[in-house]
N, C-alpha and C. Protein backbone atom coordinates (compact mmCIF):
# COMPACT_ATOMS: atom_id res chain seq x y z
N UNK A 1 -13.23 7.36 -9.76
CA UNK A 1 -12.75 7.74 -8.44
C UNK A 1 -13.43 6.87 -7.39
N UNK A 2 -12.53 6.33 -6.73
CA UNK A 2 -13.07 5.16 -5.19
C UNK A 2 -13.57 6.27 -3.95
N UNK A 3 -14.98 5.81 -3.89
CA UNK A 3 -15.92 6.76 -3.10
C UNK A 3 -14.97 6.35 -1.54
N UNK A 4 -14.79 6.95 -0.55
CA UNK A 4 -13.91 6.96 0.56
C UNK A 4 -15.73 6.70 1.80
N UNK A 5 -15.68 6.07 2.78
CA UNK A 5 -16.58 5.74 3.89
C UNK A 5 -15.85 5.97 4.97
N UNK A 6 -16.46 6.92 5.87
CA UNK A 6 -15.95 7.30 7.30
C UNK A 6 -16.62 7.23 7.79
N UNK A 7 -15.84 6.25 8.83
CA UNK A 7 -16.98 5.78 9.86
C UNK A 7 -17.26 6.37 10.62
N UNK A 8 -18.10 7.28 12.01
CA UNK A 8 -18.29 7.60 12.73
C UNK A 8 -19.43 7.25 13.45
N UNK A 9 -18.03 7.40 15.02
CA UNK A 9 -18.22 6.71 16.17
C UNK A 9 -18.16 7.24 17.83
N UNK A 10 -18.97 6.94 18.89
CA UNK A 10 -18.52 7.75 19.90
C UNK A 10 -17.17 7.60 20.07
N UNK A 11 -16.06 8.53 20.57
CA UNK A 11 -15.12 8.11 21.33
C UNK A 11 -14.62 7.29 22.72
N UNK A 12 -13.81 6.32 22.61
CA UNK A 12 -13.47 5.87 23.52
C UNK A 12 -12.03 6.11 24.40
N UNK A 13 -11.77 5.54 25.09
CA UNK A 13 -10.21 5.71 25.97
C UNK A 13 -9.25 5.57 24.86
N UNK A 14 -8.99 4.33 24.08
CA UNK A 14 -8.19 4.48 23.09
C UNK A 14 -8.05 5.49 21.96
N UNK A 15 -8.97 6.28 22.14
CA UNK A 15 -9.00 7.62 21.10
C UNK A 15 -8.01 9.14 21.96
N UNK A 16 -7.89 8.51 23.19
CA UNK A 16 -7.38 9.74 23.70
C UNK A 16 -6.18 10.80 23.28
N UNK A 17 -5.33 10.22 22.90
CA UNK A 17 -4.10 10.49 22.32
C UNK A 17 -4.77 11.21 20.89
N UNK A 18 -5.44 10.59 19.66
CA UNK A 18 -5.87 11.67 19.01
C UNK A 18 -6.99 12.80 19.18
N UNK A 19 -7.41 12.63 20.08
CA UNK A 19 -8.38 13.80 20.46
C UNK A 19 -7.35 15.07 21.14
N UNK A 20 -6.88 14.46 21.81
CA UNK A 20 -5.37 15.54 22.73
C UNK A 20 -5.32 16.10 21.02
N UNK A 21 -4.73 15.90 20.60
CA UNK A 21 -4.10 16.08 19.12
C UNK A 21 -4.79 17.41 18.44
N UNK A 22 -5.95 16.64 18.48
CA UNK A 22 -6.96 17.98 17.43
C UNK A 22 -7.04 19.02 18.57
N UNK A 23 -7.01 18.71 20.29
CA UNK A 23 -7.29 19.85 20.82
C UNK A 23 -6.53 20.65 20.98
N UNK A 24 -5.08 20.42 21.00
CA UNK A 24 -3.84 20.94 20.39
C UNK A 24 -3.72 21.83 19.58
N UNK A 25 -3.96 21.07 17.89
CA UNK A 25 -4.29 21.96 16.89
C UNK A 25 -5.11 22.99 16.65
N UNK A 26 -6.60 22.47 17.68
CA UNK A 26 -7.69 24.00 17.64
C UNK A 26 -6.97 24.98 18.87
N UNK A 27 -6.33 24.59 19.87
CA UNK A 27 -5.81 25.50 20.50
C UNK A 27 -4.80 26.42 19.74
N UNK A 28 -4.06 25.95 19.02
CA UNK A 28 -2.94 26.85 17.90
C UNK A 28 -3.31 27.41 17.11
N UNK A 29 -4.76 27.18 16.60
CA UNK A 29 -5.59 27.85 15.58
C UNK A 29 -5.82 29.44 16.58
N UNK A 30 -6.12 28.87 17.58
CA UNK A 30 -6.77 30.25 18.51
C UNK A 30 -5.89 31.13 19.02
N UNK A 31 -4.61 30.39 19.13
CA UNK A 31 -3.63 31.30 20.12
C UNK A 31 -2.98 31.73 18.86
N UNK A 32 -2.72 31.33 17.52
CA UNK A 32 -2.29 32.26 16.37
C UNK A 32 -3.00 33.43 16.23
N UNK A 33 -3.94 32.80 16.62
CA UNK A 33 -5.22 34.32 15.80
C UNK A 33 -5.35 35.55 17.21
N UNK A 34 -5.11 35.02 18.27
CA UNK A 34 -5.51 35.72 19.45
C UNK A 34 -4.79 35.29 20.62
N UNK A 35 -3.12 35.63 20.39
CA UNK A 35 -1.98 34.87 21.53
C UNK A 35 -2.63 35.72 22.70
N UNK A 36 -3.10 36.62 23.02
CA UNK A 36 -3.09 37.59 24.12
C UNK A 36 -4.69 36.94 25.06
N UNK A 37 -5.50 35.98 24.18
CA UNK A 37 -6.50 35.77 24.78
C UNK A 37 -6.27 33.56 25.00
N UNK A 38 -5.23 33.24 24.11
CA UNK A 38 -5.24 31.90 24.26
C UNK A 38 -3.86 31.70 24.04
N UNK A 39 -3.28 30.88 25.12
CA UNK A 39 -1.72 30.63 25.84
C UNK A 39 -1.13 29.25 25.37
N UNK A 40 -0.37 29.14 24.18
CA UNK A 40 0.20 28.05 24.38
C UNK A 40 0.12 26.82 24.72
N UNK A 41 0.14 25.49 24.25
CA UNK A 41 0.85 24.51 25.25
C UNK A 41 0.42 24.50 26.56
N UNK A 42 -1.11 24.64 26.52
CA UNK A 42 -2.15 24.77 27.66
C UNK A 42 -3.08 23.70 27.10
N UNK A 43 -3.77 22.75 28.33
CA UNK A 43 -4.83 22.08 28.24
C UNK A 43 -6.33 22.00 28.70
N UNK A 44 -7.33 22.91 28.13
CA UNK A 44 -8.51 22.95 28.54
C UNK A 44 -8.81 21.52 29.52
N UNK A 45 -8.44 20.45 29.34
CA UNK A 45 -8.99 18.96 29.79
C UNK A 45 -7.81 17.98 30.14
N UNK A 46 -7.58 17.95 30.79
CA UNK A 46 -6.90 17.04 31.38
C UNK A 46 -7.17 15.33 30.70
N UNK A 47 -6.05 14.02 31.00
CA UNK A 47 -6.25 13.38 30.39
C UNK A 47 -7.76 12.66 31.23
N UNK A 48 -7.49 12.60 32.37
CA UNK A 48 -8.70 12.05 33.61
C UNK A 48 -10.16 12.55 32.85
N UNK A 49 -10.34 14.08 33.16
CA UNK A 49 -11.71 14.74 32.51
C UNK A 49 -11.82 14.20 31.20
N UNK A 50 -11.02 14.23 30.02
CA UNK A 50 -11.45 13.62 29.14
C UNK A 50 -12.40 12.46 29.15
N UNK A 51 -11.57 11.31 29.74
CA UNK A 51 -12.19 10.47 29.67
C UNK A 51 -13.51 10.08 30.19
N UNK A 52 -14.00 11.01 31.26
CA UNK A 52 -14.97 11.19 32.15
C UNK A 52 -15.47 11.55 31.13
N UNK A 53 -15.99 12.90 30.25
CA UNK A 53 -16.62 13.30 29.30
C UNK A 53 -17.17 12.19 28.50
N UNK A 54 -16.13 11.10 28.17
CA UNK A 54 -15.85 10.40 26.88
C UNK A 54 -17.04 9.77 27.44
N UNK A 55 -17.54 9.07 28.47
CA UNK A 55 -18.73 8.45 29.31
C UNK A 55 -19.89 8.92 29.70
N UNK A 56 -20.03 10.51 29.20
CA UNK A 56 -21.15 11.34 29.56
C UNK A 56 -21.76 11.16 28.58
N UNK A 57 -22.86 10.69 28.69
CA UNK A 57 -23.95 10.64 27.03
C UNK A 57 -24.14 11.73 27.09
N UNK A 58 -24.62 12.61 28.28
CA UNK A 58 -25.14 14.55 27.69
C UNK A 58 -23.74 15.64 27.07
N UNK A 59 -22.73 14.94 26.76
CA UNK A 59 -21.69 15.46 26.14
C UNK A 59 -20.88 14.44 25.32
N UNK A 60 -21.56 14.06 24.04
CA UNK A 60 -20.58 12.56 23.24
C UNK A 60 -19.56 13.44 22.52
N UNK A 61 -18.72 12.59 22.41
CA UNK A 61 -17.04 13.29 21.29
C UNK A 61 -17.23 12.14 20.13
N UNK A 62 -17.46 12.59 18.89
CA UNK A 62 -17.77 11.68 18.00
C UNK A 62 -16.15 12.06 17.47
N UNK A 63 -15.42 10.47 16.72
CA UNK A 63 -14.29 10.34 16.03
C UNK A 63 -14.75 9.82 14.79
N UNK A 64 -13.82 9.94 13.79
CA UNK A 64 -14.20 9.30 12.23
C UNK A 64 -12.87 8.57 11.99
């Protein structure tokens, strides 16, 4: 079996689109389990704040 290496890395601007993605998916995780406390097709972060974050060393978003 071919051992698999993932790289991990801070995130950058070009990661934005899959980060939206997973925050998407953990949002649907939450609003399945608890529609009455988490809404849909709602965005904690905007695309702007993201990227602001993405530049905060006291908050890194690591991608693989």
């Amino acid at each position: 079996m071919e051992e698999k290496k993932i790289t991990i890395r801070r995130a950058v601007a070009s990661d934005l689109e899959g980060v939206n993605s997973l925050l998407r998916q953990v949002l649907m995780v939450h609003h399945n389990g608890r529609p009455d406390l988490f809404k849909a097709n709602v965005k904690k972060y905007n695309d702007e704040e993201l990227l602001e974050i993405m530049k905060d060393d006291t908050k890194p978003i690591f991608v693989g």
